[in-house]
Protein backbone atom coordinates (compact mmCIF):
# COMPACT_ATOMS: atom_id res chain seq x y z
CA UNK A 1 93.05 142.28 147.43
CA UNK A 2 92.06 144.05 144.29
CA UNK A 3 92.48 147.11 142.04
CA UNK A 4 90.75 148.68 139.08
CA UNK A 5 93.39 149.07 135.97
CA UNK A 6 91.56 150.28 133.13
CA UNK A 7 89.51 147.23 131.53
CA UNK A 8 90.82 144.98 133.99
CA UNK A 9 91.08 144.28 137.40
CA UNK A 10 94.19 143.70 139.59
CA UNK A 11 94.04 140.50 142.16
CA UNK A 12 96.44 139.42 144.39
CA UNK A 13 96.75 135.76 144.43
CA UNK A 14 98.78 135.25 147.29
CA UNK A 15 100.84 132.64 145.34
CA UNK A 16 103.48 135.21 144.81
CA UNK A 17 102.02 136.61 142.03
CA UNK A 18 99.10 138.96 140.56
CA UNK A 19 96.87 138.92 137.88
CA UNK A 20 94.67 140.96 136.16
CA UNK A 21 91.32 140.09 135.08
CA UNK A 22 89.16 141.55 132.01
CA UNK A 23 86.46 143.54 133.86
CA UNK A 24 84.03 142.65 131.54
CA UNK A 25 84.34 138.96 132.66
CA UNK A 26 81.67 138.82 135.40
CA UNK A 27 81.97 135.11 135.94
CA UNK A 28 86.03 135.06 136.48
CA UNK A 29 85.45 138.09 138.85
CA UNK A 30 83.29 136.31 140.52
CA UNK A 31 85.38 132.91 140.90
CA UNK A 32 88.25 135.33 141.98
CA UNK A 33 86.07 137.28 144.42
CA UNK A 34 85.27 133.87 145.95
CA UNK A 35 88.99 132.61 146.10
CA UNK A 36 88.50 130.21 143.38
CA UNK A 37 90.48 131.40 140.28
CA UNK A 38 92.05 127.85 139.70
CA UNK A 39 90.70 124.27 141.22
CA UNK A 40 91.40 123.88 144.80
CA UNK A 41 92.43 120.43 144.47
CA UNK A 42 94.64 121.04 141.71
CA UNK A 43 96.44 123.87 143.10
CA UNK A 44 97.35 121.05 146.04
CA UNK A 45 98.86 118.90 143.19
CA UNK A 46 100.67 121.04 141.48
CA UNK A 47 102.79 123.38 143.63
CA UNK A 48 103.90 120.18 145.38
CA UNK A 49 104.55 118.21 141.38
CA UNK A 50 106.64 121.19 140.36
CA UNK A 51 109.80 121.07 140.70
CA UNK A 52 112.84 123.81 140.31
CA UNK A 53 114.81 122.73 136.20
CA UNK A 54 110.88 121.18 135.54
CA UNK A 55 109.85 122.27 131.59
CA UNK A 56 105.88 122.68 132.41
CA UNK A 57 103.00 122.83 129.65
CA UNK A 58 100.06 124.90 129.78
CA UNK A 59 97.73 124.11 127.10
CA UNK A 60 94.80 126.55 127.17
CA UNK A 61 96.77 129.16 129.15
CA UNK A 62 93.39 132.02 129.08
CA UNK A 63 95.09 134.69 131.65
CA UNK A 64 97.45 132.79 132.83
CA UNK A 65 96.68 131.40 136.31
CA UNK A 66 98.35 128.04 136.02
CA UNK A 67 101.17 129.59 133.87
CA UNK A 68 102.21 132.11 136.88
CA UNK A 69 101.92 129.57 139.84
CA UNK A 70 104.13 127.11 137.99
CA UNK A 71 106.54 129.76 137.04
CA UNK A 72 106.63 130.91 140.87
CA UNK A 73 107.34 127.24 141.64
CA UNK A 74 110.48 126.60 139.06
CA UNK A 75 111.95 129.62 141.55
CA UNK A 76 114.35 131.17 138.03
CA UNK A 77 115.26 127.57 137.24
CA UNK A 78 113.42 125.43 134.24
CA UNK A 79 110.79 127.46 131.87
CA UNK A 80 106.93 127.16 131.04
CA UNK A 81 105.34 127.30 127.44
CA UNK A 82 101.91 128.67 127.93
CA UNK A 83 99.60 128.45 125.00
CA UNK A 84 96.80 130.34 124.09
CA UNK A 85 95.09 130.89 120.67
CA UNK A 86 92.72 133.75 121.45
CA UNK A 87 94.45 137.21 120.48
CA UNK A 88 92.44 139.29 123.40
CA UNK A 89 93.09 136.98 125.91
CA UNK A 90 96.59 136.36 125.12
CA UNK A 91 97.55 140.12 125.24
CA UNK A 92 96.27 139.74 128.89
CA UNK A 93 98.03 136.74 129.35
CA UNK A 94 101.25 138.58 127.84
CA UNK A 95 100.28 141.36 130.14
CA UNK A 96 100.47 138.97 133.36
CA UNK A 97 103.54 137.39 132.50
CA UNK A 98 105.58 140.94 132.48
CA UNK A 99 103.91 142.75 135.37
CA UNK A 100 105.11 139.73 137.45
CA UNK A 101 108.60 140.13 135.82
CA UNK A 102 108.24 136.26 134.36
CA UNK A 103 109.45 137.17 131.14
CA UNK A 104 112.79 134.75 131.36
CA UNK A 105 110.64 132.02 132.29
CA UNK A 106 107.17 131.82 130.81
CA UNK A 107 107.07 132.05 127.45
CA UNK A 108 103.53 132.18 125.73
CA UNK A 109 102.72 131.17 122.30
CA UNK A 110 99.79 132.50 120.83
CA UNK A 111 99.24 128.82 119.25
CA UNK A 112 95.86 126.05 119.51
CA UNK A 113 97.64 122.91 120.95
CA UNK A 114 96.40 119.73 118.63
CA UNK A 115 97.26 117.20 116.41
CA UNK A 116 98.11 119.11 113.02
CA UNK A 117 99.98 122.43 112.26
CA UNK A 118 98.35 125.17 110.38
CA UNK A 119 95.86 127.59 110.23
CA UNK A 120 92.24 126.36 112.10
CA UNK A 121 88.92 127.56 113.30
CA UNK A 122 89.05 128.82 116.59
CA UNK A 123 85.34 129.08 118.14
CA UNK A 124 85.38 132.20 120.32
CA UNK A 125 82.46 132.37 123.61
CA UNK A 126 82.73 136.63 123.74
CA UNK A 127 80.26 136.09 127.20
CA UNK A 128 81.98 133.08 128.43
CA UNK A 129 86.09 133.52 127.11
CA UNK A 130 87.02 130.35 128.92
CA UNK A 131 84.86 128.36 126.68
CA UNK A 132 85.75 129.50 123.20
CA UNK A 133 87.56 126.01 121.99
CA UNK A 134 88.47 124.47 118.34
CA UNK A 135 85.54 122.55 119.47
CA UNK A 136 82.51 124.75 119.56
CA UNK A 137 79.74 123.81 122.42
CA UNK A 138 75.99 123.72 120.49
CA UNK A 139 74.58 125.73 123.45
CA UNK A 140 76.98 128.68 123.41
CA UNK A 141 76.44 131.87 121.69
CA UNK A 142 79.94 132.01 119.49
CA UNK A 143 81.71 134.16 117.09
CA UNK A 144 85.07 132.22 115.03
CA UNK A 145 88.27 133.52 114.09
CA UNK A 146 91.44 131.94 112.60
CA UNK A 147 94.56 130.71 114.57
CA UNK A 148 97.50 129.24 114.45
CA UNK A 149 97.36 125.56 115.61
CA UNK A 150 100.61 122.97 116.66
CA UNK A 151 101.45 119.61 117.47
CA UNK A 152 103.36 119.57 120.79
CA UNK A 153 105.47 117.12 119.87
CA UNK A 154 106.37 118.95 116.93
CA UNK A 155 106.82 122.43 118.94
CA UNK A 156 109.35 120.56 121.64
CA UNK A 157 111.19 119.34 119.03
CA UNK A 158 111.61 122.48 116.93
CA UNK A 159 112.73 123.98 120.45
CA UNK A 160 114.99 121.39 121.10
CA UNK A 161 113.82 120.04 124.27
CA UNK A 162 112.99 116.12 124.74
CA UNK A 163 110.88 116.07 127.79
CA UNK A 164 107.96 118.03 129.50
CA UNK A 165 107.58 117.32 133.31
CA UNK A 166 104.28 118.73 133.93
CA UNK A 167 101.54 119.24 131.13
CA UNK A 168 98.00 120.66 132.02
CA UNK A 169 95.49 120.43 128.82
CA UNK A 170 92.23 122.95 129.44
CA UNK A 171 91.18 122.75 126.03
CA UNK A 172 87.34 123.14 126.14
CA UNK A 173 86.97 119.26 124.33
CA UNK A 174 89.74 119.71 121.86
CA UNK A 175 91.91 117.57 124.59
CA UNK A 176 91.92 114.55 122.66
CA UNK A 177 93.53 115.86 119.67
CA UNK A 178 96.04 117.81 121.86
CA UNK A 179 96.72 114.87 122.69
CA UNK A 180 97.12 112.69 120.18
CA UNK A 181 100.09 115.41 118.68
CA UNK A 182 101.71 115.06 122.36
CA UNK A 183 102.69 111.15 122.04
CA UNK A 184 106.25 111.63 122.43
CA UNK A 185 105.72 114.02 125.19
CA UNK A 186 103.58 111.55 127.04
CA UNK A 187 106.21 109.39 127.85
CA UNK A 188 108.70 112.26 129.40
CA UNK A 189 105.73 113.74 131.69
CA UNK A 190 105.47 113.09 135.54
CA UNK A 191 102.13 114.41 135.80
CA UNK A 192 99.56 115.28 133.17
CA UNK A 193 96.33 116.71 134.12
CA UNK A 194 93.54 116.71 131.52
CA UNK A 195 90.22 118.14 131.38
CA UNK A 196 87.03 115.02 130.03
CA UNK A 197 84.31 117.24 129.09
CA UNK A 198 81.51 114.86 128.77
CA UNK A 199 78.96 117.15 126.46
CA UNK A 200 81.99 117.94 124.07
CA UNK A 201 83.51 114.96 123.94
CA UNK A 202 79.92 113.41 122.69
CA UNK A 203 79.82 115.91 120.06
CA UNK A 204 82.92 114.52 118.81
CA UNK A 205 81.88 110.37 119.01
CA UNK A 206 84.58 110.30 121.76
CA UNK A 207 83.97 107.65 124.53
CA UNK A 208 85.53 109.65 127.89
CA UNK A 209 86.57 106.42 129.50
CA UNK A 210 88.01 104.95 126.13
CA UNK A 211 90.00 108.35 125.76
CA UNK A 212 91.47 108.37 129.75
CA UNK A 213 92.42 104.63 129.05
CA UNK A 214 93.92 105.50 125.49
CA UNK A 215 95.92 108.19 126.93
CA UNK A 216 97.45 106.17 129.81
CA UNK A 217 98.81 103.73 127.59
CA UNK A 218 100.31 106.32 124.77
CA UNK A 219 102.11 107.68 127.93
CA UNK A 220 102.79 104.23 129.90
CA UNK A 221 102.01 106.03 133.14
CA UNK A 222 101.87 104.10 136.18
CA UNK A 223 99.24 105.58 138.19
CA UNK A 224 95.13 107.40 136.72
CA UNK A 225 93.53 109.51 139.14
CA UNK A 226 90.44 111.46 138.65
CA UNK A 227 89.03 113.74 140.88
CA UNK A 228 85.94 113.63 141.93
CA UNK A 229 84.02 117.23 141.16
CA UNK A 230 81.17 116.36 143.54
CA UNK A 231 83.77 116.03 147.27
CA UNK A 232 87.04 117.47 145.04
CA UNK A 233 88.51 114.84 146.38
CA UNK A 234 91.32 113.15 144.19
CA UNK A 235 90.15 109.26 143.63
CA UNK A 236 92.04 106.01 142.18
CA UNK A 237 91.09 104.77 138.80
CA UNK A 238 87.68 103.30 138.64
CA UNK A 239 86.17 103.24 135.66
CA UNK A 240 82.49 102.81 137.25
CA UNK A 241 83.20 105.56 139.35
CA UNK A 242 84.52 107.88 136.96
CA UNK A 243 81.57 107.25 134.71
CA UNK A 244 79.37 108.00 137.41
CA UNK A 245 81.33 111.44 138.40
CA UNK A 246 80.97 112.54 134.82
CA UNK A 247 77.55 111.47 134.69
CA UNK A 248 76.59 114.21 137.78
CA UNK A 249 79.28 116.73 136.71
CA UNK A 250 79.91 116.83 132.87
CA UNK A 251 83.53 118.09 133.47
CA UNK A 252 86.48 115.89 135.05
CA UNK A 253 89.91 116.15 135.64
CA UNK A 254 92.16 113.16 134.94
CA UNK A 255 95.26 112.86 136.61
CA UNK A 256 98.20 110.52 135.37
CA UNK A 257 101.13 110.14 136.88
CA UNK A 258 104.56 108.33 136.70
CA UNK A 259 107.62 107.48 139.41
CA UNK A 260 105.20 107.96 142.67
CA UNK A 261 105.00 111.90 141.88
CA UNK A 262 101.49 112.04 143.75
CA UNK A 263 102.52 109.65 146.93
CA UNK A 264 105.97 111.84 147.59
């Protein structure tokens, strides 16, 4: 279902939840039109991860998808810090937030998740608002403003919280310095899911598989899935595999996981 509201449009989720769209956003429209406003496979994951008390991260927030669904999940019990650097997007994402009366439990920072505090360039896609990144793609027409930027490990702790269950990073290739400033965190979290963006992550001299393998030692998690973009199907660590899958794809989400979370 769907409804026009001024610049944006109204959808009906049916998570629990709504959320409105910019209208001038053909390509999210589209994805919503389709039933496809957040990956399939990790919209299995998640609402059966999050748990009622859990403190859930969600690092590149845009509108708010992931934010809301987690929020329905904690069911008034536990809170989610959604983060999201872009002033237009985050009114919308402040918008979604209080129409859905989550106010007591998602709390969005207008904030760049990374590895140093202060002031940064913020690369800003005006066709493609999902894209715009502290890491700008060459390809994409861009504008760039200023915004605030933050270690996580440095905003739990100045919040006084010592875990985070769940922490989703959608960061357009700035994921590996969100997180590098989320070491601590690391070792709290249950699940994190992590976007490799191959093209980005090049621009940067990253190595995707060094950076997966990095990561799941700075958070000692048991278990690294991936999931393959090509079936969606979520696959075991294999690093042959994984290269391959981000060969045909470019874009990869990396699963780790502690205590069994995915088997239960």
């Amino acid at each position: 279902m769907l409804a026009r509201d001024g610049s944006s449009i109204q959808f009906d989720t049916g998570f629990g939840f709504d959320i409105l769209l910019p209208a001038s956003y053909r390509s999210m429209i589209v994805m919503a039109l389709k039933g496809v406003l957040f990956h399939t496979t990790l919209l299995e994951l998640v609402t059966k991860v999050i748990r009622t008390g859990d403190i859930v991260i969600d690092g590149g927030s845009n509108v708010g998808f992931f934010a809301l669904l987690a929020a329905a999940r904690l069911n008034g019990s536990g809170c989610v810090f959604a983060f999201e650097p872009d002033p237009k997007t985050f009114a919308l994402l402040q918008q979604n937030i209080r129409r859905n009366r989550f106010e007591s439990t998602i709390r969005a920072e207008q904030v760049a998740l990374t590895d140093r505090e202060g002031t940064l360039d913020f690369a800003v896609n005006s066709e493609e608002p999902m894209l715009s990144s502290l890491v700008p793609a060459m390809t994409d027409p861009v504008g760039s403003i200023s915004v605030h930027a933050a270690r996580l490990d440095a905003f739990l702790a100045a919040s006084g919280l010592e875990r985070a269950d769940v922490i989703k990073l959608d960061l357009e290739g700035a994921e590996p310095m969100a997180l590098e400033g989320a070491r601590a965190a690391l070792r709290t979290t249950r699940m994190l899911i992590f976007e490799a963006n191959k093209p980005q992550l090049e621009q940067l001299g990253i190595d995707p598989l060094a950076l997966v393998e990095r990561t799941a030692r700075a958070g000692e998690f048991d278990t690294i899935y991936f999931i393959d973009e090509r079936s969606e199907k979520v696959c075991h660590w294999e690093p042959r595999f994984f290269e391959e899958a981000l060969n045909d794809y470019k874009f990869i989400n990396v699963v780790c996981t502690r205590y069994g979370c995915m088997e239960s």
